[in-house]
C-alpha atoms as a PDB file:
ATOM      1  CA  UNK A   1     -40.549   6.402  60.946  1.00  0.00           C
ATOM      2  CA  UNK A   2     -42.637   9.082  59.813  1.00  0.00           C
ATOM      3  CA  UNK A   3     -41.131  12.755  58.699  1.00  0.00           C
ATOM      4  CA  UNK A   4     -43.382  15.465  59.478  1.00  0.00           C
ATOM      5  CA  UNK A   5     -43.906  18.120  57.048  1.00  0.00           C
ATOM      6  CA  UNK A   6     -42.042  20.783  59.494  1.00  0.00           C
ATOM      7  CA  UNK A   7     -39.397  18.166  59.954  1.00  0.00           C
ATOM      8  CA  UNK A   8     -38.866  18.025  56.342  1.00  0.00           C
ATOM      9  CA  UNK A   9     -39.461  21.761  55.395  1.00  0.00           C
ATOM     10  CA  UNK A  10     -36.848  22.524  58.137  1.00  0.00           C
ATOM     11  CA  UNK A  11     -34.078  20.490  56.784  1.00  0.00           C
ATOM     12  CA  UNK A  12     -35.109  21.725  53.673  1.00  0.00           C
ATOM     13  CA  UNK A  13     -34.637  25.134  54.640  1.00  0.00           C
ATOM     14  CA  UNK A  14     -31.133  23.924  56.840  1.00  0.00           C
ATOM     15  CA  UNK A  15     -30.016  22.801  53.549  1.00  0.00           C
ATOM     16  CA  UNK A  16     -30.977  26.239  51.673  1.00  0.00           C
ATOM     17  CA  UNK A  17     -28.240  27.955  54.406  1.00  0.00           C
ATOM     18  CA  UNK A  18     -25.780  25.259  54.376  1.00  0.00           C
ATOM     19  CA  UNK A  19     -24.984  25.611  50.474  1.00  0.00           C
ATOM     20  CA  UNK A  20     -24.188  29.125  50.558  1.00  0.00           C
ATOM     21  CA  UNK A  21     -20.760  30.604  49.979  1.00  0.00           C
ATOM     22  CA  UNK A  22     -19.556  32.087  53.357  1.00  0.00           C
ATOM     23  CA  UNK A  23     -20.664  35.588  54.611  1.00  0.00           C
ATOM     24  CA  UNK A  24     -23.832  35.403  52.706  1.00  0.00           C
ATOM     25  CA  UNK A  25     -27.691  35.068  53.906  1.00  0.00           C
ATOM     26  CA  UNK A  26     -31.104  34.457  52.566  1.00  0.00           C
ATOM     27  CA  UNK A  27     -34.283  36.318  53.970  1.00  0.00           C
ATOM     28  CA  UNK A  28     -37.400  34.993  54.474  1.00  0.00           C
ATOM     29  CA  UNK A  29     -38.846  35.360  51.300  1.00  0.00           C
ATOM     30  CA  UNK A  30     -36.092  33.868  49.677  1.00  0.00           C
ATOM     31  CA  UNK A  31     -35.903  30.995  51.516  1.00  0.00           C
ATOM     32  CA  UNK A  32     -40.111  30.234  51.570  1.00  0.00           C
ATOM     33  CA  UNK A  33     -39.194  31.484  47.723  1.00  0.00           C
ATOM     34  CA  UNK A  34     -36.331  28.396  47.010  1.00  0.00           C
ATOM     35  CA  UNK A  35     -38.572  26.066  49.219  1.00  0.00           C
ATOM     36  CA  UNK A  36     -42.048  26.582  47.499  1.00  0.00           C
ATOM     37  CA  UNK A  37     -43.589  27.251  50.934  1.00  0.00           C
ATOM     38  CA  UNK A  38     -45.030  30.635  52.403  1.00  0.00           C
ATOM     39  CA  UNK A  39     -43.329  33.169  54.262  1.00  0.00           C
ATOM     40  CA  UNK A  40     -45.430  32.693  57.525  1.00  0.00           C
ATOM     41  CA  UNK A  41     -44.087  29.151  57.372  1.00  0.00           C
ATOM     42  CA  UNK A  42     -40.738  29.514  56.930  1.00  0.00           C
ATOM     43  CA  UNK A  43     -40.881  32.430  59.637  1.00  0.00           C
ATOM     44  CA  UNK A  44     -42.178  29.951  62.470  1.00  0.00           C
ATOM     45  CA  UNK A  45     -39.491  27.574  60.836  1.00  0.00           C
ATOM     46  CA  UNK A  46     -36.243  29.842  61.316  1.00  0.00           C
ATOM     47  CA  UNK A  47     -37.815  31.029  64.688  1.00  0.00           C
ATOM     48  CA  UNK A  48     -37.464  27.614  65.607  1.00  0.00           C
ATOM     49  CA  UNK A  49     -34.125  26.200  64.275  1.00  0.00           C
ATOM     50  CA  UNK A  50     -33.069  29.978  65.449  1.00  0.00           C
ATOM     51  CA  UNK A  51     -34.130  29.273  69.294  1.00  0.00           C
ATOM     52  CA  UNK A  52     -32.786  25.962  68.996  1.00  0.00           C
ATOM     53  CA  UNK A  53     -29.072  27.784  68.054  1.00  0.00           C
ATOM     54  CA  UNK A  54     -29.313  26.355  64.295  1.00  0.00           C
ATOM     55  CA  UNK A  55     -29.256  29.924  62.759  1.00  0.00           C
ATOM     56  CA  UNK A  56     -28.634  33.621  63.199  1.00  0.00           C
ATOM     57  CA  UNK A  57     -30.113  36.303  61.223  1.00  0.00           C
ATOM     58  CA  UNK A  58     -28.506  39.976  60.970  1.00  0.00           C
ATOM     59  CA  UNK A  59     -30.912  42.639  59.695  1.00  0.00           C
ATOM     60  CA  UNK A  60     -30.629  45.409  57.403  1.00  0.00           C
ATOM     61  CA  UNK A  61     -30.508  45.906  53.698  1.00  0.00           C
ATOM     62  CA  UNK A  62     -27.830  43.075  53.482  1.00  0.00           C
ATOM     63  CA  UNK A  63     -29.453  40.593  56.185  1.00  0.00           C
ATOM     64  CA  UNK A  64     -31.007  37.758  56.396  1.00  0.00           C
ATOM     65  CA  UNK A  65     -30.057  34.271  58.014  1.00  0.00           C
ATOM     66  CA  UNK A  66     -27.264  32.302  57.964  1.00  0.00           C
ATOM     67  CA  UNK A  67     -25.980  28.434  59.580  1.00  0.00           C
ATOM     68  CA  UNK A  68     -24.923  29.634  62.636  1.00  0.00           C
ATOM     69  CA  UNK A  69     -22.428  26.685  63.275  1.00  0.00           C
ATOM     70  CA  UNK A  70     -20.834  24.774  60.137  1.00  0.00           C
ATOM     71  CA  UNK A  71     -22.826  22.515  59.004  1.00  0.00           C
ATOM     72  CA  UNK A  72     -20.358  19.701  59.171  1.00  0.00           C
ATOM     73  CA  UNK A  73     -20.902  19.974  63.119  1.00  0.00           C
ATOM     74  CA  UNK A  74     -24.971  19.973  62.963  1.00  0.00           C
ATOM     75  CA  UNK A  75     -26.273  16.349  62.951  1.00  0.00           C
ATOM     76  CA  UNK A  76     -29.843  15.675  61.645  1.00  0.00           C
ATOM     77  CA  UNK A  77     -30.664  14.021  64.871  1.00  0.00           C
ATOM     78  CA  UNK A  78     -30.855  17.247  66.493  1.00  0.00           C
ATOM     79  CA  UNK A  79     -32.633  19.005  64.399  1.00  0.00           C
ATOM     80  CA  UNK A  80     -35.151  16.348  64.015  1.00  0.00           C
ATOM     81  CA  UNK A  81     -35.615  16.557  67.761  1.00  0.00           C
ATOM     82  CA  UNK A  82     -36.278  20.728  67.415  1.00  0.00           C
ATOM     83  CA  UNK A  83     -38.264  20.116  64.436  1.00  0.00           C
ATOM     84  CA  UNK A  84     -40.629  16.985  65.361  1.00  0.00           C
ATOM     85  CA  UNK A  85     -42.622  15.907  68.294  1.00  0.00           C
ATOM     86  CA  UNK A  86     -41.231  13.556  70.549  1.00  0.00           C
ATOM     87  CA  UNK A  87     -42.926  10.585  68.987  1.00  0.00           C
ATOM     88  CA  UNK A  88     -41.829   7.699  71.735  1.00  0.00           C
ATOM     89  CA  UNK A  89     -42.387   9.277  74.450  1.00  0.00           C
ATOM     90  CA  UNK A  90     -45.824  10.461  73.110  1.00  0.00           C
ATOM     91  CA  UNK A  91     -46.807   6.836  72.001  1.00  0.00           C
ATOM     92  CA  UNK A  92     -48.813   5.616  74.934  1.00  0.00           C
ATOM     93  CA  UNK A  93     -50.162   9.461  75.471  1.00  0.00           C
ATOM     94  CA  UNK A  94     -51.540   8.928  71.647  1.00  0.00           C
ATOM     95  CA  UNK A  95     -54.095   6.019  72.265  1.00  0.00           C
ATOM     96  CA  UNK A  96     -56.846   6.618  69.910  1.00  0.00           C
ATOM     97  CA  UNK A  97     -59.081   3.269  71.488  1.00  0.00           C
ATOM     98  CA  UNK A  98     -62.415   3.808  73.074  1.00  0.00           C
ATOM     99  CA  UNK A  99     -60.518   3.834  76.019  1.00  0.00           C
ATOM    100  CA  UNK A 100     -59.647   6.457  78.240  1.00  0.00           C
ATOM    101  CA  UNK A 101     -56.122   4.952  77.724  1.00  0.00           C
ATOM    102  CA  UNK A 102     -54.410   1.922  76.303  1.00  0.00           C
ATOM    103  CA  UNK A 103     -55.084  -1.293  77.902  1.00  0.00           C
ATOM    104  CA  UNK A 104     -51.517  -2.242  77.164  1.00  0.00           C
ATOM    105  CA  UNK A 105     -49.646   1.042  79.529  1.00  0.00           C
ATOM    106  CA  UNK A 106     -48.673  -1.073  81.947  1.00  0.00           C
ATOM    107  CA  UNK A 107     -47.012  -3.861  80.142  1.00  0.00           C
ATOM    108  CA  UNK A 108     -47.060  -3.725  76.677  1.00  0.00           C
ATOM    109  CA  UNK A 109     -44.782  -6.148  74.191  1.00  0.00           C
ATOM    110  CA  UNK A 110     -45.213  -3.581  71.352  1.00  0.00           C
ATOM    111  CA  UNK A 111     -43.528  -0.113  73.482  1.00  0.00           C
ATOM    112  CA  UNK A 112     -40.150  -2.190  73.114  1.00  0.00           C
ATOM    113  CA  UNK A 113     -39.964  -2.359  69.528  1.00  0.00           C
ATOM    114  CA  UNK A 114     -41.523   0.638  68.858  1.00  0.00           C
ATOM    115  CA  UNK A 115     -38.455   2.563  70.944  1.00  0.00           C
ATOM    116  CA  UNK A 116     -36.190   0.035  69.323  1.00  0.00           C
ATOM    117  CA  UNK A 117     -36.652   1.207  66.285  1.00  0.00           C
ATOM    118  CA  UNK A 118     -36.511   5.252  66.992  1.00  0.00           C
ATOM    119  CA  UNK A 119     -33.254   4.295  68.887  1.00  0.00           C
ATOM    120  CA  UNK A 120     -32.125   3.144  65.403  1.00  0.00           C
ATOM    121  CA  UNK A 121     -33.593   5.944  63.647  1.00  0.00           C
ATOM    122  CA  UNK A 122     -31.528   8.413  66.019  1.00  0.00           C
ATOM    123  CA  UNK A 123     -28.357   6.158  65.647  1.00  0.00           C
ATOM    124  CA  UNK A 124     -28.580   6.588  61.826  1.00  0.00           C
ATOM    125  CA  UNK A 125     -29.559   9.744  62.009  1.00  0.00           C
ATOM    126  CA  UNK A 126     -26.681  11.033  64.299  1.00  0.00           C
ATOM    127  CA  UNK A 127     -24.454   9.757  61.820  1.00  0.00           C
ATOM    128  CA  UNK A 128     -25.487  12.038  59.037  1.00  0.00           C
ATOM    129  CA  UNK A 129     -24.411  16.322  59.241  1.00  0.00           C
ATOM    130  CA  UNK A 130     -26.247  18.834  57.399  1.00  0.00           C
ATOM    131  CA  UNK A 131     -23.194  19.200  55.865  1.00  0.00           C
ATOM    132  CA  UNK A 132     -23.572  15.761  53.822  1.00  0.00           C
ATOM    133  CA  UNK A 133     -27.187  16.607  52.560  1.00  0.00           C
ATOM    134  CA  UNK A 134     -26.066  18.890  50.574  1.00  0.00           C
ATOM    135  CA  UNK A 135     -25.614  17.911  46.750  1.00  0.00           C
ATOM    136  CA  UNK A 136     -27.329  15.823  44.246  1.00  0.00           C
ATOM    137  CA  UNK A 137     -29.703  13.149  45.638  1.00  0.00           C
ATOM    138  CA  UNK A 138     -27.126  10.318  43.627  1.00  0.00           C
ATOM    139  CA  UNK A 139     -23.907  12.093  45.771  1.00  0.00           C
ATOM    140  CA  UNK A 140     -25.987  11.849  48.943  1.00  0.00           C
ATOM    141  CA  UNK A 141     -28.211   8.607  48.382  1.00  0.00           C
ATOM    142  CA  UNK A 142     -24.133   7.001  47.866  1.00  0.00           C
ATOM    143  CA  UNK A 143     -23.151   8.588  50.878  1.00  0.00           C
ATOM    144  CA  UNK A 144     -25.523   7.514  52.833  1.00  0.00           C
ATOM    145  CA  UNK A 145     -25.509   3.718  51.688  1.00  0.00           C
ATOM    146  CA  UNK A 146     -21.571   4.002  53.109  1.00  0.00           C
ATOM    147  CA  UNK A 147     -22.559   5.146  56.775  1.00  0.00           C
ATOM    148  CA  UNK A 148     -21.328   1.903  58.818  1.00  0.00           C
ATOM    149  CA  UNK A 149     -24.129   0.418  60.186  1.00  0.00           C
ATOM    150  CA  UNK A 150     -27.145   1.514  57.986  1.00  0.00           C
ATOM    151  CA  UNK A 151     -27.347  -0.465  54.856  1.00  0.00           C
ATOM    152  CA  UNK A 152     -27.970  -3.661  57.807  1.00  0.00           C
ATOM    153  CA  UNK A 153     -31.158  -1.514  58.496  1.00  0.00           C
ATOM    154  CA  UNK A 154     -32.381  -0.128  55.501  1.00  0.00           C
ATOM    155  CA  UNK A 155     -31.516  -3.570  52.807  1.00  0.00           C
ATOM    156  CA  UNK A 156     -33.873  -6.102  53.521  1.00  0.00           C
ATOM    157  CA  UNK A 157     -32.722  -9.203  55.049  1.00  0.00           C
ATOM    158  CA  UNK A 158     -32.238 -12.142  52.343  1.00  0.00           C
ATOM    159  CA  UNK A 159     -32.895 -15.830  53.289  1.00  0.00           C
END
């Protein structure tokens, strides 16, 4: 699985709001600011987590956005869906042959383990809340080795 660099930026930015101290915000140029990324990109990116229902904002001299659920409750399947493109469902639509399409759209042996393997992906994924991102990459790289189920995908297979 590929991570987009608006899937990534997004969580990064998820992860800005989710370690502050209740009642406060960050702005815009804060959070393009803590992220190393510009302010128009970090606009479209809290327009969309804010459509999705990720965020609020509040303006004024004080305002700025904020998680607008705990973060305990916000799984980084979902926001992956907001954030990416649907990448299964776009996988015969991206044939890049000298076709006008894939020979393979009617029957094709690969379309099953490609969606096996995003159904995985989302599996592991819904396991993990925005919640548990947040810390040092040993706290979170331990915590994620201890979600039931993952290490069988992500150790390789010894024979």
């Amino acid at each position: 699985m590929k991570i987009s660099a608006q899937e990534e930026y997004g969580l990064r930015c998820l992860v800005q709001l989710a370690g502050l101290r209740p009642g406060d915000s960050l702005t815009l140029p804060q959070i393009a600011e803590l992220e190393g990324i510009s302010t128009a990109n970090a606009g479209k990116l809290m327009w969309l987590l804010n459509k999705a229902g990720f965020v609020l904002s509040t303006r004024g001299t004080k305002g700025g956005y904020f998680l607008a659920r705990p973060a305990g409750e916000i799984h980084l399947n979902e926001i992956i869906k907001v954030l990416g493109e649907e990448a299964v469902a776009k996988h015969c639509e991206s044939y890049t042959g000298v076709l006008d399409s894939c020979v393979h759209k009617g029957d094709c042996g690969i379309r099953p383990v490609i969606v096996g393997l995003h159904e995985i992906v989302e599996n592991a994924l819904s396991q993990i809340t925005l919640a548990q991102i947040v810390g040092t990459e040993s706290s979170v790289d331990a915590m994620f080795h201890s979600i039931k189920g993952i290490n069988r995908v992500i150790e390789p297979q010894r024979v």
